[in-house]
PDB file of N, CA and C in Angstrom:
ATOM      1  N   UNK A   1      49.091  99.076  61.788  1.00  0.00           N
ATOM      2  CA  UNK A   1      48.101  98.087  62.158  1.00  0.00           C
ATOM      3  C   UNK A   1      47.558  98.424  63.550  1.00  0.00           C
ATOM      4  N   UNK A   2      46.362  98.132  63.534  1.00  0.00           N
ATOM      5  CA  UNK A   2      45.437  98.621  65.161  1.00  0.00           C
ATOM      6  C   UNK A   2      45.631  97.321  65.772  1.00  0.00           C
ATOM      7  N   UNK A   3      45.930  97.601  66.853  1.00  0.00           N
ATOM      8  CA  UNK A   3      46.432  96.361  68.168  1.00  0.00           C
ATOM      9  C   UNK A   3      44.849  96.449  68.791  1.00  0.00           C
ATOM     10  N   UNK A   4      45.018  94.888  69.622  1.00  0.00           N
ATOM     11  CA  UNK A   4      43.585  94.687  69.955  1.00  0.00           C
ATOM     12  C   UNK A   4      43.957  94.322  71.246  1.00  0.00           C
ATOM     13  N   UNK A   5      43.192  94.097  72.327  1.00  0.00           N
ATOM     14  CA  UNK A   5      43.442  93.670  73.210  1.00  0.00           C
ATOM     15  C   UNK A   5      43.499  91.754  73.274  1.00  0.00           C
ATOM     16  N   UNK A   6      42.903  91.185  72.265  1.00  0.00           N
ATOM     17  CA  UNK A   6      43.259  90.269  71.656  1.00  0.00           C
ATOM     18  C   UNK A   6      44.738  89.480  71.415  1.00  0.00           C
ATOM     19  N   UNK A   7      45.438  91.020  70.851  1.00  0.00           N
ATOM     20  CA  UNK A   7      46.501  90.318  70.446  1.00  0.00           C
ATOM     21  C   UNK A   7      47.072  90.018  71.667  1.00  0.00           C
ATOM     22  N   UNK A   8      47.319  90.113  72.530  1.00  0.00           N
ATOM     23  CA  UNK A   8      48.098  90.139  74.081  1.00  0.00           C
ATOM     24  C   UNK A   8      47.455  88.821  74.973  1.00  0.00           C
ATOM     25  N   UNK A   9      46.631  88.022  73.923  1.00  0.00           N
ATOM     26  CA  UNK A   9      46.508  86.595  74.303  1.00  0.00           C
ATOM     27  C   UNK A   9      47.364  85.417  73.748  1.00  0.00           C
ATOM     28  N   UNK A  10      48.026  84.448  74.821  1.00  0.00           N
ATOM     29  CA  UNK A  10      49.223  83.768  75.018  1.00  0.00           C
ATOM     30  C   UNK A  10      48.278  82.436  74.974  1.00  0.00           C
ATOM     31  N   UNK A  11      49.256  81.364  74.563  1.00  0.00           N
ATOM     32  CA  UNK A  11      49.088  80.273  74.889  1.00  0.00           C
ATOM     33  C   UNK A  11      48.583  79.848  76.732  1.00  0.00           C
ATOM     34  N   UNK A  12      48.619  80.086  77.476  1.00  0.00           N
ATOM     35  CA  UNK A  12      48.838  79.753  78.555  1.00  0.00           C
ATOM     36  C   UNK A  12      47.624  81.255  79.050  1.00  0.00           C
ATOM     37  N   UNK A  13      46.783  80.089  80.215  1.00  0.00           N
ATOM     38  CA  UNK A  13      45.496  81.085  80.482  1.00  0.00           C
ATOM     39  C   UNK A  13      46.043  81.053  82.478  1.00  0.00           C
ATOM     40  N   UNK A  14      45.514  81.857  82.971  1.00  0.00           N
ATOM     41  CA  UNK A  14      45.909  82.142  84.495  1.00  0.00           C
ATOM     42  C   UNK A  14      44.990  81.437  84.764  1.00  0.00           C
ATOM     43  N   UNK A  15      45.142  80.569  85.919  1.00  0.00           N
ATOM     44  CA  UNK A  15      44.362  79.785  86.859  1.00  0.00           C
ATOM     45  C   UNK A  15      44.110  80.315  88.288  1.00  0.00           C
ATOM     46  N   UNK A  16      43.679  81.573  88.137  1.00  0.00           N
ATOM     47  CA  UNK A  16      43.258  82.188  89.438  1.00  0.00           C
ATOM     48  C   UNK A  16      41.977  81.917  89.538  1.00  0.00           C
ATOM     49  N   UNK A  17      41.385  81.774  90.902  1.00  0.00           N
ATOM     50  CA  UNK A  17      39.977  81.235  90.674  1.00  0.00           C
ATOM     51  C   UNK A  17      38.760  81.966  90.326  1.00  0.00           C
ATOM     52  N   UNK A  18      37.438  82.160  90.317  1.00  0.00           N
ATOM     53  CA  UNK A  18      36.878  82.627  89.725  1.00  0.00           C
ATOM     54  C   UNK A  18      36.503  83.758  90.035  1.00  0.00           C
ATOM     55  N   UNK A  19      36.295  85.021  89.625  1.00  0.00           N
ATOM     56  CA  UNK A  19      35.772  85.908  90.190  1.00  0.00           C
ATOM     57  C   UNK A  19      37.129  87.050  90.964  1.00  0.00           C
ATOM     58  N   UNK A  20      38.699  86.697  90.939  1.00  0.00           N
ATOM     59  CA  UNK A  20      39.976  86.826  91.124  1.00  0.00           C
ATOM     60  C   UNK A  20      39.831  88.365  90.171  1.00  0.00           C
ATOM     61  N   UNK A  21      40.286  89.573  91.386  1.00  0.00           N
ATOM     62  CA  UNK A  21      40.385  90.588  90.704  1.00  0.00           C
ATOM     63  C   UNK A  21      41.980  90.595  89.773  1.00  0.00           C
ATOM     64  N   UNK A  22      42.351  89.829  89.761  1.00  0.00           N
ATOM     65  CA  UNK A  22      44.103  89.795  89.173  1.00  0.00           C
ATOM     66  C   UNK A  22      43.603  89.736  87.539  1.00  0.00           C
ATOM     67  N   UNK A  23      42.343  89.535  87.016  1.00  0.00           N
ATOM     68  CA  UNK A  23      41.420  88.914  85.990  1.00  0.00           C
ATOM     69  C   UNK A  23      41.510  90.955  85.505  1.00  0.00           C
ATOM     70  N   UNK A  24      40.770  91.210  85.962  1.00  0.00           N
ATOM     71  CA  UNK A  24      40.508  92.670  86.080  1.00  0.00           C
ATOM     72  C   UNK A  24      41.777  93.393  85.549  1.00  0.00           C
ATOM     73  N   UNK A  25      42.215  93.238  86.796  1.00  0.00           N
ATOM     74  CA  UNK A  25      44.412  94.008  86.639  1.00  0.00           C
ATOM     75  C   UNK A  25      44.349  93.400  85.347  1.00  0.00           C
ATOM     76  N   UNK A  26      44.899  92.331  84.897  1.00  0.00           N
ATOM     77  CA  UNK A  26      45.547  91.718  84.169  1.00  0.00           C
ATOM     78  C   UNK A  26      44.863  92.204  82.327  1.00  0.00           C
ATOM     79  N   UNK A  27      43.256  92.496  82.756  1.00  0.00           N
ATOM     80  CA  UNK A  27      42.688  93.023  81.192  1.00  0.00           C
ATOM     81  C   UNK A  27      43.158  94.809  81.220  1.00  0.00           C
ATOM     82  N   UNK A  28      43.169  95.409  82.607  1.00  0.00           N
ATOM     83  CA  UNK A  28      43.867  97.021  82.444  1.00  0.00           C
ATOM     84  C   UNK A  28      44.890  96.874  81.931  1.00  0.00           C
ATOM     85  N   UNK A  29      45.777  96.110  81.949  1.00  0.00           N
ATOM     86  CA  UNK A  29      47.157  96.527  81.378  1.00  0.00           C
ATOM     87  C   UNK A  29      46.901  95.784  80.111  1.00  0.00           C
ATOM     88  N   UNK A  30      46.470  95.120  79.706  1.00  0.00           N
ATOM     89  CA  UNK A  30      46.332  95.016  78.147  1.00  0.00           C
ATOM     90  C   UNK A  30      44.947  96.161  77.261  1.00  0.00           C
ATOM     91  N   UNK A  31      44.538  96.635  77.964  1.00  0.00           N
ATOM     92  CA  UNK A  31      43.874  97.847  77.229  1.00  0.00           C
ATOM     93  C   UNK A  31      44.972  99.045  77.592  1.00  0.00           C
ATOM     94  N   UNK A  32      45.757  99.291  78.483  1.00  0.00           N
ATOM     95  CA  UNK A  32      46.665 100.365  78.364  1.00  0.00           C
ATOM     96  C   UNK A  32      47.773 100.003  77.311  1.00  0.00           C
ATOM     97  N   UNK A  33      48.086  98.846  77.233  1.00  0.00           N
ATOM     98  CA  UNK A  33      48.951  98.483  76.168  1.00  0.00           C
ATOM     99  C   UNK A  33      48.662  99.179  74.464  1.00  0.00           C
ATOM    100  N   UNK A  34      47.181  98.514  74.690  1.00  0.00           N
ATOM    101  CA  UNK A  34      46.369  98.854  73.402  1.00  0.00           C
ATOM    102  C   UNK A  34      46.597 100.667  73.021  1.00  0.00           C
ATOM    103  N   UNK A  35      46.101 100.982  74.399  1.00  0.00           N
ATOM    104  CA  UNK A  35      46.119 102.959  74.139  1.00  0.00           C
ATOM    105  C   UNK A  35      47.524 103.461  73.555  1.00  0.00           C
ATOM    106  N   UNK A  36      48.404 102.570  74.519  1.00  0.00           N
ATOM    107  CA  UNK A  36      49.547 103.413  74.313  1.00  0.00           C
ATOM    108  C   UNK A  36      50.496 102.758  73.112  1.00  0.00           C
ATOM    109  N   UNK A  37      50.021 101.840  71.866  1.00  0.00           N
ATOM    110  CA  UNK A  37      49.954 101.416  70.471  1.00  0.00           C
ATOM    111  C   UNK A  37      51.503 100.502  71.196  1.00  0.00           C
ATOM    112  N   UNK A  38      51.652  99.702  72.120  1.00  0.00           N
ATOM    113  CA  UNK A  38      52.799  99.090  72.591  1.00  0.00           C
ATOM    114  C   UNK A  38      52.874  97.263  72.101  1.00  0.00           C
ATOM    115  N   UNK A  39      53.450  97.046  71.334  1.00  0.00           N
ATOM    116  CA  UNK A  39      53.131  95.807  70.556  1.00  0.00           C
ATOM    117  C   UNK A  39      53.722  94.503  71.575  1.00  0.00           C
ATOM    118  N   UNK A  40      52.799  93.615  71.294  1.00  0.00           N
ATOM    119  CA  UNK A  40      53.022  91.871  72.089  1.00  0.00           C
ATOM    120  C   UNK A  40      54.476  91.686  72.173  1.00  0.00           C
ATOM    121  N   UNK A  41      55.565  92.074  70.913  1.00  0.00           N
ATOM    122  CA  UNK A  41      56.687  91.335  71.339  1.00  0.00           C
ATOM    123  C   UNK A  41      57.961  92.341  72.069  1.00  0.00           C
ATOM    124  N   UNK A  42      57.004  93.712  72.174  1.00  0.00           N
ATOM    125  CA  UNK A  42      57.978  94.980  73.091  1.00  0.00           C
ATOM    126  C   UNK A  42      57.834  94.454  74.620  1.00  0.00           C
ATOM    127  N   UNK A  43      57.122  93.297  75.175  1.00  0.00           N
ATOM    128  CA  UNK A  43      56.781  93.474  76.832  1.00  0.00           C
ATOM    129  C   UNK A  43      57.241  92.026  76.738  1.00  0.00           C
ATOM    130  N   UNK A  44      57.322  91.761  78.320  1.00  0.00           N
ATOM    131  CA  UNK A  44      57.292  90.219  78.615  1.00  0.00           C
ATOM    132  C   UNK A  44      56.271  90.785  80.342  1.00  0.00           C
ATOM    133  N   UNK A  45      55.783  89.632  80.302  1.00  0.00           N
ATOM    134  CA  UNK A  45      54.332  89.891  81.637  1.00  0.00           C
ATOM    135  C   UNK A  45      54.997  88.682  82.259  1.00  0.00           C
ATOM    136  N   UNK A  46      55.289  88.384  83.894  1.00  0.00           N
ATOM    137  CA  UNK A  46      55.712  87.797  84.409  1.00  0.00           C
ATOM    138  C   UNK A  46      55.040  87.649  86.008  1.00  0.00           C
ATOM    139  N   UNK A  47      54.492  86.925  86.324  1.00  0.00           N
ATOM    140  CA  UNK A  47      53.975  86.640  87.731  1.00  0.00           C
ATOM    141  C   UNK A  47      54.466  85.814  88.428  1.00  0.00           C
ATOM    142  N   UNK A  48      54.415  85.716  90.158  1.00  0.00           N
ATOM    143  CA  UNK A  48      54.980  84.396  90.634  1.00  0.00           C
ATOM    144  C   UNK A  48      53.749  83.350  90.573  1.00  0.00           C
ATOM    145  N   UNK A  49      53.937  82.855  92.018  1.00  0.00           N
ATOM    146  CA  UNK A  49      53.087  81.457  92.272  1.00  0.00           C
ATOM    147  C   UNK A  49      51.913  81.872  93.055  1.00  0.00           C
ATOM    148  N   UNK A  50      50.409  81.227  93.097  1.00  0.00           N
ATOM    149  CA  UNK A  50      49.431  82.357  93.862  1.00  0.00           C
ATOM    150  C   UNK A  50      49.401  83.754  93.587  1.00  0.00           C
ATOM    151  N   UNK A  51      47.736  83.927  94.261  1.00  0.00           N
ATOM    152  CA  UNK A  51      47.158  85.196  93.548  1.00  0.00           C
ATOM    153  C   UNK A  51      47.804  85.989  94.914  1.00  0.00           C
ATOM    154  N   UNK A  52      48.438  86.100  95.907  1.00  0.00           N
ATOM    155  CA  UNK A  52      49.568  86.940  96.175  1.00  0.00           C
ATOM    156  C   UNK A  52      50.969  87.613  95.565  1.00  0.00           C
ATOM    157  N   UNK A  53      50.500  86.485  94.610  1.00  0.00           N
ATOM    158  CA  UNK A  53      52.463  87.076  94.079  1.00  0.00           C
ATOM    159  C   UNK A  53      52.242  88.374  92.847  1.00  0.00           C
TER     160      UNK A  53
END
């Protein structure tokens, strides 16, 4: 089955504010996911609190 960058969407959306390059980061590693055929339930994605962490 072809993985989408789709599939690597969660219940729960980031509340960084608008225009937040973490938006950016956060779609690269789900298109590298995609390249490298790495499925939703092989990873866990984990951030702290604020767009510092």
């Amino acid at each position: 089955m072809m993985l989408t960058r789709r599939d690597f969407e969660g219940r729960e959306r980031p509340t960084w504010c608008q225009g937040c390059g973490n938006f950016a980061i956060l779609n690269a590693i789900k298109m590298a996911l995609v390249e490298q055929d790495i499925a939703p339930h092989q990873i866990v994605m984990v951030s702290g609190i604020g767009c510092g962490s």
